[in-house]
Protein backbone atom coordinates (compact mmCIF):
# COMPACT_ATOMS: atom_id res chain seq x y z
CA UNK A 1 -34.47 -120.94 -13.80
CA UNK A 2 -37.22 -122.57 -15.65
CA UNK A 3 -39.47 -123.23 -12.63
CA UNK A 4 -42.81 -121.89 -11.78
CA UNK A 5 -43.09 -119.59 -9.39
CA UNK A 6 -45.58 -120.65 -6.33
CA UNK A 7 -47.71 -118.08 -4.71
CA UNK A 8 -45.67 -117.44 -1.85
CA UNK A 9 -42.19 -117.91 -2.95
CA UNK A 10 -43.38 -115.91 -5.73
CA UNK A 11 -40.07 -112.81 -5.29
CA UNK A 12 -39.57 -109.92 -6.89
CA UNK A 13 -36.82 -110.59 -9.27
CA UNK A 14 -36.73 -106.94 -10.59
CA UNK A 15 -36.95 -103.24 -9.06
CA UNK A 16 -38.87 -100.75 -10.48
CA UNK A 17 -37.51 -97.59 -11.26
CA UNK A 18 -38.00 -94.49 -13.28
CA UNK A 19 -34.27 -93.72 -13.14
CA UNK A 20 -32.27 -90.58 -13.41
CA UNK A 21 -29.94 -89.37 -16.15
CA UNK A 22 -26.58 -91.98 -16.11
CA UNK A 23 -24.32 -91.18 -18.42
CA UNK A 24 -21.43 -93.55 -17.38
CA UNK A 25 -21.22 -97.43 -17.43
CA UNK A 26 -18.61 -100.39 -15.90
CA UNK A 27 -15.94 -100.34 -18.77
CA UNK A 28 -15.46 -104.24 -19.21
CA UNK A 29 -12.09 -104.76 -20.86
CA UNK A 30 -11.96 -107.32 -23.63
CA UNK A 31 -8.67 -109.04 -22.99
CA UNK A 32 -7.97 -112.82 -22.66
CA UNK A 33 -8.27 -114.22 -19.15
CA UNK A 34 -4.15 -114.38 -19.21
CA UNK A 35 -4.08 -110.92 -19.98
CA UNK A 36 -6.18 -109.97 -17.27
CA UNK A 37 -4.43 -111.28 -14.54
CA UNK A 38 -1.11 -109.46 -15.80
CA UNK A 39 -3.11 -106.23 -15.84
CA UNK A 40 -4.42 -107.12 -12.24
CA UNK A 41 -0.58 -108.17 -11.33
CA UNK A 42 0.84 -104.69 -12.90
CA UNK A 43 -2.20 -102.42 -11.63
CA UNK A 44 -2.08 -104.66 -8.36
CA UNK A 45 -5.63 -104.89 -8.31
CA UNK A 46 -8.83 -107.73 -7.95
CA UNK A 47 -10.12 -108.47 -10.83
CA UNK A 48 -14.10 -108.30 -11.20
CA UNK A 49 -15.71 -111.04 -13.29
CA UNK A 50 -19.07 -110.47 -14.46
CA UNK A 51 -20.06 -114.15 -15.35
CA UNK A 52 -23.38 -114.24 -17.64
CA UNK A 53 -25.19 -116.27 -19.64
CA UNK A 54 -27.09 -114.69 -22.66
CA UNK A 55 -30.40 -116.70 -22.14
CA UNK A 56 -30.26 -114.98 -18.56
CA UNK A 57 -33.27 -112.32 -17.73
CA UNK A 58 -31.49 -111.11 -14.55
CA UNK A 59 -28.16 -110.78 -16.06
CA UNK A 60 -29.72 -108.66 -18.56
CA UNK A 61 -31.85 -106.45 -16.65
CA UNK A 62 -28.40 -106.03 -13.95
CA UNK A 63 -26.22 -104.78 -17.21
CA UNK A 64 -28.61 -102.19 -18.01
CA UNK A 65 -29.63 -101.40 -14.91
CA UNK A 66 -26.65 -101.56 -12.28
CA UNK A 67 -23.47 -101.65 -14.69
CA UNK A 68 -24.35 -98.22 -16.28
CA UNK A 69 -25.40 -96.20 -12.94
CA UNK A 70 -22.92 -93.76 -12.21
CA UNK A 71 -22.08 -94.32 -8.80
CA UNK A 72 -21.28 -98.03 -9.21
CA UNK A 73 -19.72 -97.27 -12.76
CA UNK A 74 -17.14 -95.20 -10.97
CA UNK A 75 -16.63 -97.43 -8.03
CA UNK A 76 -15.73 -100.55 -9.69
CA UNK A 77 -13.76 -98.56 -12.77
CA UNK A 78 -12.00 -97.28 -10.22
CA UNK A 79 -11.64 -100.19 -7.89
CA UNK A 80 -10.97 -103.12 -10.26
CA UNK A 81 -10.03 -104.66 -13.73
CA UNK A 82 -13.65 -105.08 -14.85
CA UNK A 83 -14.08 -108.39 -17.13
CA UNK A 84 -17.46 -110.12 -18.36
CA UNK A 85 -17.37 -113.47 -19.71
CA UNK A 86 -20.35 -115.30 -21.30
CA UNK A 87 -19.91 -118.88 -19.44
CA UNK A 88 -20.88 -120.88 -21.43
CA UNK A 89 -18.61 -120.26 -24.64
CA UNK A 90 -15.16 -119.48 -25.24
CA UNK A 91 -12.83 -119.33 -22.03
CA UNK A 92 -15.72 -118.78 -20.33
CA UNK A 93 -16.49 -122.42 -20.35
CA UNK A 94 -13.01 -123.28 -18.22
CA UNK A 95 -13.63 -120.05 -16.03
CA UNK A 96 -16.92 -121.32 -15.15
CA UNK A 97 -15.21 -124.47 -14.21
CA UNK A 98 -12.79 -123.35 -12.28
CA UNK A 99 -15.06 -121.00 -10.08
CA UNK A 100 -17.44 -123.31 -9.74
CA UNK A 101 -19.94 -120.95 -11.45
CA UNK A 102 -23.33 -123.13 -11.45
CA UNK A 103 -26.23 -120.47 -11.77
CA UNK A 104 -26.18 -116.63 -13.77
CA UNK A 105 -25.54 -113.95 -13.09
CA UNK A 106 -22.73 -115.28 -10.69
CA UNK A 107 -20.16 -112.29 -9.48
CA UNK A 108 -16.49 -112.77 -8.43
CA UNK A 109 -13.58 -111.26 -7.32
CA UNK A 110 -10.54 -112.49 -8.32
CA UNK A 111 -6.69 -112.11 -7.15
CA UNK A 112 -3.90 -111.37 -9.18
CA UNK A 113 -2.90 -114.72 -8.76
CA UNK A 114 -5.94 -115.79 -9.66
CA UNK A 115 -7.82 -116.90 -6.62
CA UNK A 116 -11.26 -116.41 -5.64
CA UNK A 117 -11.57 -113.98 -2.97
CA UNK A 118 -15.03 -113.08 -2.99
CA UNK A 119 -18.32 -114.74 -5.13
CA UNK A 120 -21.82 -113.45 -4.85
CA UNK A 121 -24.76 -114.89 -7.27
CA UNK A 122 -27.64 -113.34 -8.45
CA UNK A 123 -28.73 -109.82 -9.42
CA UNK A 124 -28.82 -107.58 -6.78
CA UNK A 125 -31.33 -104.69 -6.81
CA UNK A 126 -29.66 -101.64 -4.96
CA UNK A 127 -26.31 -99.52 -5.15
CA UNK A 128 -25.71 -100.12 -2.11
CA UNK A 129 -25.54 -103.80 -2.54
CA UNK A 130 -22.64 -103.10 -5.39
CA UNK A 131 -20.48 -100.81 -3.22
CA UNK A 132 -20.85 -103.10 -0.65
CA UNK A 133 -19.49 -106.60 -2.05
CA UNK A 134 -16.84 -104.32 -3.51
CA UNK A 135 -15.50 -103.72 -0.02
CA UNK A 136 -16.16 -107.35 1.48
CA UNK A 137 -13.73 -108.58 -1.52
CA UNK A 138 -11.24 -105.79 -0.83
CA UNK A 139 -11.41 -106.23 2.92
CA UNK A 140 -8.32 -108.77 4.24
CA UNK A 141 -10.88 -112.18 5.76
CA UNK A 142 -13.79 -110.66 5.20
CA UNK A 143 -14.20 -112.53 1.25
CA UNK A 144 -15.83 -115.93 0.39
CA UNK A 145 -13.13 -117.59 0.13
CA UNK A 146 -11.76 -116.16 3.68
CA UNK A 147 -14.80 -117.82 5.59
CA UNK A 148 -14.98 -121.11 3.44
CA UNK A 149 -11.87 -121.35 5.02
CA UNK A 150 -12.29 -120.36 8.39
CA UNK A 151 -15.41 -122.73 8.90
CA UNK A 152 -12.50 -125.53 7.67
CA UNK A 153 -10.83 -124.82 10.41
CA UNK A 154 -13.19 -124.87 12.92
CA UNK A 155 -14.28 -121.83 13.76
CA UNK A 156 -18.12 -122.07 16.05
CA UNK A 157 -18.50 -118.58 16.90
CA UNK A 158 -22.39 -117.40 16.63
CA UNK A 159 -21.16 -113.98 15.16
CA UNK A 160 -18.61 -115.87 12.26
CA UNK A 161 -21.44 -118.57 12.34
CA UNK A 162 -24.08 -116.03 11.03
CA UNK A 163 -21.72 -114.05 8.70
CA UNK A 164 -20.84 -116.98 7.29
CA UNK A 165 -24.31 -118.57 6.07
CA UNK A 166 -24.75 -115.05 5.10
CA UNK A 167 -21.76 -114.97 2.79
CA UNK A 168 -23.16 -119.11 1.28
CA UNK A 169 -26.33 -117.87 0.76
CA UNK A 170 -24.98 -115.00 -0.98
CA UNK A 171 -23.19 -117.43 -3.02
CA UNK A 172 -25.75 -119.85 -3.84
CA UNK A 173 -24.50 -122.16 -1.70
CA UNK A 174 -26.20 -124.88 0.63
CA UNK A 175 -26.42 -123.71 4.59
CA UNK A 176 -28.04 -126.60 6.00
CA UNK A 177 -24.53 -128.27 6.76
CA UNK A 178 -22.90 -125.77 7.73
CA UNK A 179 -25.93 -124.66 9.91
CA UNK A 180 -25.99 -128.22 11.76
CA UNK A 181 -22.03 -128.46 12.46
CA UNK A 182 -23.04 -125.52 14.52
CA UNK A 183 -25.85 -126.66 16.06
CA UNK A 184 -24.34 -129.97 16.70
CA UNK A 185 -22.04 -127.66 19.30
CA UNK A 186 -24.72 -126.30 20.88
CA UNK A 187 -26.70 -127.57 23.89
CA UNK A 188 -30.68 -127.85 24.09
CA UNK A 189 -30.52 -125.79 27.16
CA UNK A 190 -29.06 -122.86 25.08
CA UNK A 191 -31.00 -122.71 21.72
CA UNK A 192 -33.41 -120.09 23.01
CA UNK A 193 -30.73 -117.80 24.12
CA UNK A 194 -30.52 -114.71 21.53
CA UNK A 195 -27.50 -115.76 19.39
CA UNK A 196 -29.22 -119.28 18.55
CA UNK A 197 -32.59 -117.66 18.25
CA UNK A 198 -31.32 -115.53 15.22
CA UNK A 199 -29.90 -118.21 13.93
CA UNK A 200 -32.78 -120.55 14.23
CA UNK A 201 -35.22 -117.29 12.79
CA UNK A 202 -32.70 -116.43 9.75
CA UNK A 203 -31.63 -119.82 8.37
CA UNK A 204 -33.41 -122.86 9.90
CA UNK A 205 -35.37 -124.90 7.37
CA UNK A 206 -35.37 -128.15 8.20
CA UNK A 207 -38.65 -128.83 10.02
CA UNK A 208 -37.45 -132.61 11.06
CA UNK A 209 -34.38 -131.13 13.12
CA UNK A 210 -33.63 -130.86 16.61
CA UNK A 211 -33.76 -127.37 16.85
CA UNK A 212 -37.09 -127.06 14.70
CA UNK A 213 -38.49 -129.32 17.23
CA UNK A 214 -37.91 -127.78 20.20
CA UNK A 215 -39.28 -124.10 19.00
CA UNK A 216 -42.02 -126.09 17.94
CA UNK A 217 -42.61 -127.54 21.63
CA UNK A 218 -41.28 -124.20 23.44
CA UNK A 219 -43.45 -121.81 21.15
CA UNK A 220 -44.42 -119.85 24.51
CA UNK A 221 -41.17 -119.63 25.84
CA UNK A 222 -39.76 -118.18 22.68
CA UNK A 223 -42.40 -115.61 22.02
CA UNK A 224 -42.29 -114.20 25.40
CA UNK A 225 -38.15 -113.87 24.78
CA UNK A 226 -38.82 -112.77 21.08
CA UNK A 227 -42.46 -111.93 20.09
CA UNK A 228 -45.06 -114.11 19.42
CA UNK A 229 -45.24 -112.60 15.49
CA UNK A 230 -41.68 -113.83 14.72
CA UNK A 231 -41.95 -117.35 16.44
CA UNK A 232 -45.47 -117.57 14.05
CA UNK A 233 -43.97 -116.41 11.47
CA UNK A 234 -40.59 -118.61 11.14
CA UNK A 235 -42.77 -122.19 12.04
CA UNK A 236 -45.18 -121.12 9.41
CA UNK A 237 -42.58 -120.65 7.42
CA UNK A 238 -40.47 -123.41 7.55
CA UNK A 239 -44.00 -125.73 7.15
CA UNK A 240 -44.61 -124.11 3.98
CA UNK A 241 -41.19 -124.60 2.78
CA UNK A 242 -41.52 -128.06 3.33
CA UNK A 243 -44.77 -128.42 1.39
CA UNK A 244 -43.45 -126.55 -1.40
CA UNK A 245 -40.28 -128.49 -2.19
CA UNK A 246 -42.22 -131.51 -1.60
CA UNK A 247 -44.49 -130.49 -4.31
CA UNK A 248 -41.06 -129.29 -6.76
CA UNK A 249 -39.14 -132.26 -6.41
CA UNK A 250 -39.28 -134.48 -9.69
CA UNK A 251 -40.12 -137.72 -6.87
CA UNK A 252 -43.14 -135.76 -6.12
CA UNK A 253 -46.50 -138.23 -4.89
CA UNK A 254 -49.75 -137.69 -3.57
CA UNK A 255 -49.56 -139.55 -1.07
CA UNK A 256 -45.84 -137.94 0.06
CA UNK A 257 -47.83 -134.69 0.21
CA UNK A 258 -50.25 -135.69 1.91
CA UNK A 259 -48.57 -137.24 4.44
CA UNK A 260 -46.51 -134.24 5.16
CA UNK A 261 -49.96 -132.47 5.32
CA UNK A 262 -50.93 -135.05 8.08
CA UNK A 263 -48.00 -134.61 10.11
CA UNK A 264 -48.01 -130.61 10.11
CA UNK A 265 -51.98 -131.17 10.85
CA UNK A 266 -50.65 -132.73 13.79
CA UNK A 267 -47.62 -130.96 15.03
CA UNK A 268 -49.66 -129.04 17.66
CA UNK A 269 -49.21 -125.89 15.68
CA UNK A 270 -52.32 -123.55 16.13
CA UNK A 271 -52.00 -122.26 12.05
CA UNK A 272 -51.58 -125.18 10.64
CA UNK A 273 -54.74 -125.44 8.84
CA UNK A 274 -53.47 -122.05 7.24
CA UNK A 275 -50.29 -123.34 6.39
CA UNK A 276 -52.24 -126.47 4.55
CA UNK A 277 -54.52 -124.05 2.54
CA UNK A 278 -51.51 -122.04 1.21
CA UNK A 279 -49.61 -125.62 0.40
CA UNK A 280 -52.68 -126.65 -1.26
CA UNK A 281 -52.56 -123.30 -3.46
CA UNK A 282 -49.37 -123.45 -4.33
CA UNK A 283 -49.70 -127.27 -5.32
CA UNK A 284 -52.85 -127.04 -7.56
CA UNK A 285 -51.26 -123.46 -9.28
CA UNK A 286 -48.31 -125.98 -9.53
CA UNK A 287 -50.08 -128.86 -11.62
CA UNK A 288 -52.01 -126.43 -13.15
CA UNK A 289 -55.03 -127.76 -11.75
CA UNK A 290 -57.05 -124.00 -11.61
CA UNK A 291 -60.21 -125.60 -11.02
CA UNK A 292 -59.33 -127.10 -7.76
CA UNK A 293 -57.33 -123.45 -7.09
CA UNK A 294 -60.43 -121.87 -7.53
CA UNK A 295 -62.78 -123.89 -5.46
CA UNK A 296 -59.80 -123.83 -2.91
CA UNK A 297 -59.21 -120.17 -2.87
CA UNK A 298 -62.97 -118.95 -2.55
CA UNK A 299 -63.62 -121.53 0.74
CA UNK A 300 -60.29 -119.76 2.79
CA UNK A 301 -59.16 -116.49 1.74
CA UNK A 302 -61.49 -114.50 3.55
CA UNK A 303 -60.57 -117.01 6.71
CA UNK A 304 -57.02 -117.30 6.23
CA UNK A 305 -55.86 -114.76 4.60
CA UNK A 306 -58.48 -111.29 4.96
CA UNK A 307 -56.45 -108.92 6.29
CA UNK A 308 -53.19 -109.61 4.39
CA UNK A 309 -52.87 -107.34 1.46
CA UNK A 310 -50.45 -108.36 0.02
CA UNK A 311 -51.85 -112.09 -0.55
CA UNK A 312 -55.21 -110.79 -1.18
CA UNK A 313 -54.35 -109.10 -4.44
CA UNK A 314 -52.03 -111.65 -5.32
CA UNK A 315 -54.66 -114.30 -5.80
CA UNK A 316 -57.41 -111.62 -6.74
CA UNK A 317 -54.57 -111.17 -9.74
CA UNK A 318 -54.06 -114.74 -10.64
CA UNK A 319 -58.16 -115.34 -10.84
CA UNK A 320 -57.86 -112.20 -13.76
CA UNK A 321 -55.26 -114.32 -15.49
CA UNK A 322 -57.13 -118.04 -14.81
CA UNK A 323 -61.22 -117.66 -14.75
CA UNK A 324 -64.15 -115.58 -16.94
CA UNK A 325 -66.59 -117.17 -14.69
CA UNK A 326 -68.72 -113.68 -13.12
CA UNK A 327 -68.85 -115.56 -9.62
CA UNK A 328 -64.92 -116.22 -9.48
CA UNK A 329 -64.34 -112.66 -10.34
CA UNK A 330 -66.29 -111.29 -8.23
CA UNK A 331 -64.90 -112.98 -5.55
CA UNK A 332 -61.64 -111.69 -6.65
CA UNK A 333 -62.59 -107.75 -6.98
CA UNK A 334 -63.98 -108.60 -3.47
CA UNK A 335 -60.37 -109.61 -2.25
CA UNK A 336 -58.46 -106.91 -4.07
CA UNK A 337 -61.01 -104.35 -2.89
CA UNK A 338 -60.50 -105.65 0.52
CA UNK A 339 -56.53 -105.36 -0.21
CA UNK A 340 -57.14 -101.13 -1.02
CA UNK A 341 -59.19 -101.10 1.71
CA UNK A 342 -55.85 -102.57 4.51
CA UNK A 343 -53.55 -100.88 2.21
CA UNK A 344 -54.05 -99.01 -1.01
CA UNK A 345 -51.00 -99.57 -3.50
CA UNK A 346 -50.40 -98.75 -7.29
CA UNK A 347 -50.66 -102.84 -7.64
CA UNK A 348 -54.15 -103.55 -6.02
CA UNK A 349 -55.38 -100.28 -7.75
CA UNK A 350 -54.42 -101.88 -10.80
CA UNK A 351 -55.82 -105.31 -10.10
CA UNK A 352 -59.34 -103.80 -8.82
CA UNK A 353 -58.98 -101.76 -11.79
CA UNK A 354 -58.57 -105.19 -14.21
CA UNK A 355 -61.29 -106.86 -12.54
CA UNK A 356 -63.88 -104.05 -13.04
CA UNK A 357 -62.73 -103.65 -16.76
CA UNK A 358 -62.98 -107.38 -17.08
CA UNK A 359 -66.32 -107.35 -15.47
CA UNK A 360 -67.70 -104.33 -18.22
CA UNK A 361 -67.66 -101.95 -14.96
CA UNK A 362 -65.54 -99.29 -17.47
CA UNK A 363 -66.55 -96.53 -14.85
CA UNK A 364 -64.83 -98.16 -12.02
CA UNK A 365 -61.89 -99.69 -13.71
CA UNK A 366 -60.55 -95.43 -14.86
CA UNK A 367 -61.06 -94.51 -11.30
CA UNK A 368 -59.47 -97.41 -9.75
CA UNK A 369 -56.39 -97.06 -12.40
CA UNK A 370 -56.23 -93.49 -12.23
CA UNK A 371 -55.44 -94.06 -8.41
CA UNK A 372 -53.22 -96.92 -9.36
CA UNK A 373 -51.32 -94.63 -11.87
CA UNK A 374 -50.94 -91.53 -9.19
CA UNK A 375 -49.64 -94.02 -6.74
CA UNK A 376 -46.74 -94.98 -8.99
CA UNK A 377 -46.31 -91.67 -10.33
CA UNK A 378 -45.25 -90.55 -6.38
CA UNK A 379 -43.12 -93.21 -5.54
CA UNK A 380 -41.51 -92.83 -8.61
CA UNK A 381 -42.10 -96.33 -10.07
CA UNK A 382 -42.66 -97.25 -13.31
CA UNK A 383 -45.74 -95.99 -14.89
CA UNK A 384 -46.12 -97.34 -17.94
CA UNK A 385 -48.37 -100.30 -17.46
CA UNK A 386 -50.69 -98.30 -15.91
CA UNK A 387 -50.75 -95.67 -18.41
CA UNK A 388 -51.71 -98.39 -21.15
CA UNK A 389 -54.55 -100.23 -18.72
CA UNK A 390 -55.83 -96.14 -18.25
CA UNK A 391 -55.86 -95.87 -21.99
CA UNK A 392 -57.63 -98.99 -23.09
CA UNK A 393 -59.67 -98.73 -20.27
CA UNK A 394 -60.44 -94.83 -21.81
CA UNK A 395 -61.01 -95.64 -25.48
């Protein structure tokens, strides 16, 4: 994916880890796709198809990562007939076809006959996520495929409903749909009852549906039933969703933004103003437009965002990156002090530690990474970074 990544969709693609000793690795067998499915047909077993692309960061990182720890090496060698195909040559050109196989890494499970039984997408970052898809594919309904099919025919129940967006999302797949057949069966009378709630708080994103409007009007009513935090947290959310495909899509205006601005100014929502500041970072890190991000960020952090760690060291860390200006980074070292300060991590160490060093505070900066490196050190992440910042920091 060659798109930048805003400030708060910014995810973390990658797990740290220092690792233990793995001596063992998936054993992919190099056989034609014809030969496979005879193996799976004599061995009577799924076939797992690891389908990559070699341009693909995530597929890389998950085969040296995830394919050679032990526990899933030994699971799926086990378990399956372990193939890996690059997708876009050879066969894996018509395999990618066939299975629909539209972003990398993209994981399936195939039958004997071969049948897609069970597709995931992405890279996941635990074990446990491994072992896991491994038995949804070998559980009987429980696959993809299984619930692409039982949504066909008709099937409304909350518990399928939320298993089943689960298993598209999973996928790669669109949910909103799926997610409004259901609601479309629903009354108004029953959205706030618990099923719909978890519904409306996992996968609701559309901020100009029914059901978005009525949490919107019955904000009270649903934080009283569910906490006030949550019911913030998903309309905030879904706002700056909206703002931040508005500013991706390729029909992207001025005026459409602001627009959208206008009505969420106006929706009666009490953060609104703090959703507009974040859209407004996100749009002028976007364009690239770090002036205006600059003279944005300095007039609200402190108002809309000072006791959030997390954000305050994220945009104390894109100022190192974007500005030499003393002022800007001082207002920066302010925010990722302030971050320590709520909650000290090996991250806003680091970042406090890069803004001193930047500033010519040398003193500061080999404290400040010291702390950052002893941080990572005990929760075993990975160290090196910090090690070279302590060093040039040092010489």
């Amino acid at each position: 994916m060659k798109n930048k990544l805003t400030l708060i969709t910014i995810a973390l693609l990658f797990s740290v880890f220092t690792g233990f000793s793995q001596n063992r690795s998936i054993a992919f067998i190099d056989k034609t796709w014809a030969e496979l499915l005879e193996l799976a047909k004599t061995q009577d077993k799924l076939i797992f198809l690891d389908g990559y692309a070699t341009w693909c960061g995530p597929c890389k990182w998950m085969a040296a990562n995830m394919f050679t720890n032990d526990t899933v090496a030994d699971y799926y060698n086990k378990t399956f007939i372990c193939a890996h195909y690059d997708m876009e040559k050879g066969e894996g050109i018509q395999l990618a076809r066939s299975y629909q196989v539209q972003a990398y890494p993209t994981l399936l499970f195939i039958s004997k006959s071969g049948e897609m039984v069970h597709k995931r997408v992405g890279a996941p970052q635990k074990v446990q996520d491994y072992l896991d898809m491994g038995k949804i594919a070998l559980t009987p309904g429980e696959g993809f495929n299984a619930y692409v099919k039982k949504f066909q025919d008709g099937d409304r129940d909350p518990k399928f409903i939320m298993k089943y967006l689960d298993r598209l999302q999973g996928a790669y797949m669109p949910i909103n749909e799926p997610l409004r057949q259901y609601f479309a069966s629903q009354q108004e009378a029953d959205l706030t009852n618990r099923a719909n709630w978890e519904m409306i708080y996992l996968f609701l994103t559309d901020m100009d549906s029914r059901e978005f409007t009525y949490l919107l009007k019955h904000q009270q009513e649903y934080g009283k039933l569910y906490t006030s935090d949550s019911v913030n947290l998903k309309i905030f959310n879904v706002f700056q969703q909206a703002l931040t495909s508005i500013v991706r899509s390729r029909s992207f205006t001025a005026d459409s933004y602001n627009t959208l601005r206008e009505k969420i100014r106006t929706s009666g929502y009490p953060d609104a103003d703090k959703v507009i500041f974040t859209g407004d970072l996100n749009l002028y890190q976007s364009k690239s437009d770090m002036d205006k991000f600059i003279s944005t960020a300095v007039s609200g952090m402190d108002k809309y965002f000072g006791t959030d760690y997390m954000m305050l060291n994220r945009v104390a860390g894109i100022f190192l990156q974007i500005t030499t200006e003393p002022k800007n980074l001082q207002a920066a070292a302010g925010w990722a002090k302030k971050s320590i300060t709520i909650k000290s991590t090996a991250e806003n160490n680091d970042t406090y530690a890069s803004l001193m060093f930047k500033t010519g505070n040398k003193e500061e900066a080999v404290k400040y990474e010291k702390a950052a490196l002893e941080i990572a050190t005990k929760e075993n992440l990975q160290v090196k970074t910090y090690q070279d910042n302590l060093k040039k920091f040092q010489e």
